[in-house]
C-alpha atoms as a PDB file:
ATOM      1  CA  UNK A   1     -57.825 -39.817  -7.864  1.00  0.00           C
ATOM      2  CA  UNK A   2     -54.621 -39.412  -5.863  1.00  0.00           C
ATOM      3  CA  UNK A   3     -51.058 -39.805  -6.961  1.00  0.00           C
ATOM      4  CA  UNK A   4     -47.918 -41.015  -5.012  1.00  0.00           C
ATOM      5  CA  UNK A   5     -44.232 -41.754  -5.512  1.00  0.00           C
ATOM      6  CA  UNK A   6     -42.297 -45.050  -5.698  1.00  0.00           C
ATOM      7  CA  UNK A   7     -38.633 -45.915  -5.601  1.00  0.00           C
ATOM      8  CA  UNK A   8     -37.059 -48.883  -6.898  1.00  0.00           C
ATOM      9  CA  UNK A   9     -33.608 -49.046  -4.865  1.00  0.00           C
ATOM     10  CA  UNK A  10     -30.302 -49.832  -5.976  1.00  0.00           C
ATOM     11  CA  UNK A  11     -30.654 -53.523  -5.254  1.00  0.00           C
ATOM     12  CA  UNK A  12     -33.908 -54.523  -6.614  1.00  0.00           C
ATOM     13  CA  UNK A  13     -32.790 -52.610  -9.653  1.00  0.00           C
ATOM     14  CA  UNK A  14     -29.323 -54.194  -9.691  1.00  0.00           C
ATOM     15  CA  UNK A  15     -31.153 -57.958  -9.148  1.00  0.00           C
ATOM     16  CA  UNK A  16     -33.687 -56.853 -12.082  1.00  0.00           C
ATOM     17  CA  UNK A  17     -37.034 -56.575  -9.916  1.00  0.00           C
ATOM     18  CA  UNK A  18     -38.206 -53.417 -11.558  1.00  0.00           C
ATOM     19  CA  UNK A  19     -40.162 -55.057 -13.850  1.00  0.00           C
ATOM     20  CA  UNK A  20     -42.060 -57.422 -11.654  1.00  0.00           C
ATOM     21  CA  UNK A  21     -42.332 -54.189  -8.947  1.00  0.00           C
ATOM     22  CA  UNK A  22     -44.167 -52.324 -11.783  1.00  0.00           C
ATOM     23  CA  UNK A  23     -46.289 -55.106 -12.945  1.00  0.00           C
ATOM     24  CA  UNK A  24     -47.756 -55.819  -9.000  1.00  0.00           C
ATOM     25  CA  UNK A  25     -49.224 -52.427  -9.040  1.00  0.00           C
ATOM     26  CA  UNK A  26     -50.234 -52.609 -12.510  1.00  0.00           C
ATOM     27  CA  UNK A  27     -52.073 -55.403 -11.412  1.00  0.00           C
ATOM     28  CA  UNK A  28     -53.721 -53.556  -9.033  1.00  0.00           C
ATOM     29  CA  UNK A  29     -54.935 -51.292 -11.148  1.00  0.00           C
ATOM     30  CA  UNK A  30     -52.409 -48.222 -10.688  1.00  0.00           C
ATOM     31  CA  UNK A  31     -51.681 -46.435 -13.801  1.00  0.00           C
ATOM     32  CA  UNK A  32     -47.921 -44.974 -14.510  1.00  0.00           C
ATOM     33  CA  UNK A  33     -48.203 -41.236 -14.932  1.00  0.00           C
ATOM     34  CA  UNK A  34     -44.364 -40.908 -14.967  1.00  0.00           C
ATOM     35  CA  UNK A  35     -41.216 -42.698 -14.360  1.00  0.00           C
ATOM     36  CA  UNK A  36     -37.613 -41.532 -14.118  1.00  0.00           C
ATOM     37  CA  UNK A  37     -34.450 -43.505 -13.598  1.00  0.00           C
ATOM     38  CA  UNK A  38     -32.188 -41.346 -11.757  1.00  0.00           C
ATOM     39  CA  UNK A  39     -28.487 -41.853  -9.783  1.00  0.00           C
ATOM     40  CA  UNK A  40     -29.182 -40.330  -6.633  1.00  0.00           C
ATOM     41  CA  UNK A  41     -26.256 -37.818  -6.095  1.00  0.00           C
ATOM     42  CA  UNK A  42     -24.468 -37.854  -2.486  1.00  0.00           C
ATOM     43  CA  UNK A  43     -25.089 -34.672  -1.446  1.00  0.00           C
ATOM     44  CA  UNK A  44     -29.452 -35.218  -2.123  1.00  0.00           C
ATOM     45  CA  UNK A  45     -29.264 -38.235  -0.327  1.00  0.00           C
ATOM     46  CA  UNK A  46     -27.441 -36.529   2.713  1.00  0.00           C
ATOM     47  CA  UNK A  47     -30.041 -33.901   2.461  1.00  0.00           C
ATOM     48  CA  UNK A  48     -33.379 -36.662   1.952  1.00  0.00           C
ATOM     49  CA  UNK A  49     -32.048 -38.499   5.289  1.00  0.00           C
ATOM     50  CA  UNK A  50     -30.895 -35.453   7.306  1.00  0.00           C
ATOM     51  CA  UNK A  51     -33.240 -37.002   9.772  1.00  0.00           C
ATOM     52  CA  UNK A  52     -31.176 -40.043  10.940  1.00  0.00           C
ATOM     53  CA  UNK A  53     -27.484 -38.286  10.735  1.00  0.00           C
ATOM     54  CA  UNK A  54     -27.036 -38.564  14.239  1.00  0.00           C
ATOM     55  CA  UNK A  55     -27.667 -42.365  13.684  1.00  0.00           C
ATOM     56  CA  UNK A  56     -25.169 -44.928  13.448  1.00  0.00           C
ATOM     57  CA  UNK A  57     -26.210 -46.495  10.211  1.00  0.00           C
ATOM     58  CA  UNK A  58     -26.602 -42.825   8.094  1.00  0.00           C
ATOM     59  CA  UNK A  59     -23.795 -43.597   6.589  1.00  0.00           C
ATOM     60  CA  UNK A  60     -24.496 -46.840   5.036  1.00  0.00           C
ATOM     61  CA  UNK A  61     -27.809 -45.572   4.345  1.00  0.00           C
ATOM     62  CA  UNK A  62     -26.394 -42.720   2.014  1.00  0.00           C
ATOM     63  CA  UNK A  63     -23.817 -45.215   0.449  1.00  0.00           C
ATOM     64  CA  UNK A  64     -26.590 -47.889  -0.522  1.00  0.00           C
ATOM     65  CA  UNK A  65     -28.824 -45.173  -2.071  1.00  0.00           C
ATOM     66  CA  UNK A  66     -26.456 -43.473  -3.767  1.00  0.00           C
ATOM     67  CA  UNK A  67     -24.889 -47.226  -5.259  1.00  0.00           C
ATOM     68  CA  UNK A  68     -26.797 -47.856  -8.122  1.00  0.00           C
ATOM     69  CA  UNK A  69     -29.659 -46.073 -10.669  1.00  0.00           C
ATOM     70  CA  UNK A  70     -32.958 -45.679  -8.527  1.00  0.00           C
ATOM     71  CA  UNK A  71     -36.302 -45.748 -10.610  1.00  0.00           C
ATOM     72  CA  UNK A  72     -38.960 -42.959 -10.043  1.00  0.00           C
ATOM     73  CA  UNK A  73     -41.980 -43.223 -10.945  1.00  0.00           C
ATOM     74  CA  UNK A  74     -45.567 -41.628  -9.797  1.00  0.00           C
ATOM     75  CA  UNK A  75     -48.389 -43.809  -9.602  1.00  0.00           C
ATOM     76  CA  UNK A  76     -52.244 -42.448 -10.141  1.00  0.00           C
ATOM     77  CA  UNK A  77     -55.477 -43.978  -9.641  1.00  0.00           C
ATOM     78  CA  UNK A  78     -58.180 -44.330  -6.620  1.00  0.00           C
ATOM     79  CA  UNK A  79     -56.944 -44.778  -3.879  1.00  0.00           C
ATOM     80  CA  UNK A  80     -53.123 -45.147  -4.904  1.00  0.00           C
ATOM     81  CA  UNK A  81     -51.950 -44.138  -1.506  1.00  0.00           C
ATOM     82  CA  UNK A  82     -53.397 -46.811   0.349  1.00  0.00           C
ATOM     83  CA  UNK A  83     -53.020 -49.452  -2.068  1.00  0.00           C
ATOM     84  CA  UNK A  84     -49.361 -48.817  -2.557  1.00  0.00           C
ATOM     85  CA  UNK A  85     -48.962 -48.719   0.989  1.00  0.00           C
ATOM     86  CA  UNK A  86     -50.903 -52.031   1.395  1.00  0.00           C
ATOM     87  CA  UNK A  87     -48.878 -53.503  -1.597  1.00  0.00           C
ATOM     88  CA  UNK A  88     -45.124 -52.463  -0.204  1.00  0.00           C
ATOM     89  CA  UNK A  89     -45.846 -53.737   3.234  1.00  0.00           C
ATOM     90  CA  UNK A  90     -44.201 -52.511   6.322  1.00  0.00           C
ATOM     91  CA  UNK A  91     -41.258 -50.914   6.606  1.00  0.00           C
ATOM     92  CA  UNK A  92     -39.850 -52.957   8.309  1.00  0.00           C
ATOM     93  CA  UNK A  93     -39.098 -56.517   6.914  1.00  0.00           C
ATOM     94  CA  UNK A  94     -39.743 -58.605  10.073  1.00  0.00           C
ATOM     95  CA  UNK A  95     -43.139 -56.779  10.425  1.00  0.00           C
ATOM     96  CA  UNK A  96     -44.299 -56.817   6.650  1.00  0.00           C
ATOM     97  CA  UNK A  97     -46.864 -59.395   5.743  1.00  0.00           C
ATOM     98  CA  UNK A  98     -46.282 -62.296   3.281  1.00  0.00           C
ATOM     99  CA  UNK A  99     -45.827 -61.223  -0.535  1.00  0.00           C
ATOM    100  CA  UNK A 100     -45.693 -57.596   0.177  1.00  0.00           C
ATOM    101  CA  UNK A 101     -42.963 -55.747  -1.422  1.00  0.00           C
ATOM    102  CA  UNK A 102     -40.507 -55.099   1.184  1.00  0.00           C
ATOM    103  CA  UNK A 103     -40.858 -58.465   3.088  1.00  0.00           C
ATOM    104  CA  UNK A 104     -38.546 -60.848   0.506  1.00  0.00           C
ATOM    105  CA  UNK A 105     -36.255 -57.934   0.413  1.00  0.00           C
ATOM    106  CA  UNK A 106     -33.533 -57.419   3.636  1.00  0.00           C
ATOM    107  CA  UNK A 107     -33.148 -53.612   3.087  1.00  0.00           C
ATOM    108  CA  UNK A 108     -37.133 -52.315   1.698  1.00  0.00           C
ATOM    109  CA  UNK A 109     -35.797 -52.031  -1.881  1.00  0.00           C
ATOM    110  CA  UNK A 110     -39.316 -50.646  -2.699  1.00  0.00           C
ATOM    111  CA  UNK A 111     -39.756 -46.942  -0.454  1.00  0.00           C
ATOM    112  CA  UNK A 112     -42.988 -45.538  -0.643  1.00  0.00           C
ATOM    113  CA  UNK A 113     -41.260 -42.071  -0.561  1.00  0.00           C
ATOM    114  CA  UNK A 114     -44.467 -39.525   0.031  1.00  0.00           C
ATOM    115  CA  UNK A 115     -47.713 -38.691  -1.171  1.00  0.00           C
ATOM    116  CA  UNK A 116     -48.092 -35.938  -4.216  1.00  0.00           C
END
């Protein structure tokens, strides 16, 4: 059994998607072990994307996440990793398949964050 962590952004939160988000793994037979809505505070989300401060959209990046109430929550079953990854699509939109979670979505509301 493995475990992972999933974040609703801002905007699919703000357009009410959590609900349908939580149902498509539900569906795919992911249990909810614990979920958390949280507003990310500047400073963490500075801190989370230290990596791309040098780039020219880090700013934006920290504004959107910090915009709005972000749901947490940990999924659990077999094979969660790879069947959350498989469900949220590629990261980026252009590249994710049809009816994966970030490919309706311009910005990847759904981040699969890292593994537990």
């Amino acid at each position: 059994m493995s475990r992972t962590l999933i974040l609703v952004k801002p905007d699919a939160f703000a357009r009410g998607l959590t609900g349908e988000i939580l149902a498509r793994f539900e569906r795919k037979g992911l249990k909810i072990a614990a979920l958390k809505l949280v507003t990310t505070p500047r400073e963490t989300a500075e801190t989370h994307y230290a990596e791309h401060k040098e780039r020219p959209f880090f700013g934006e990046l920290v504004d959107f996440i910090t915009s709005g109430p972000t749901l947490a929550f940990v999924l659990e079953g077999e094979g969660a990793i790879a069947t959350c990854r498989k469900t949220i699509g590629a990261t980026n939109p252009a590249d994710a398949d049809p009816g994966t979670g970030t490919r309706p979505k311009a910005r990847g509301s759904v981040e699969f964050a890292r593994s537990l």
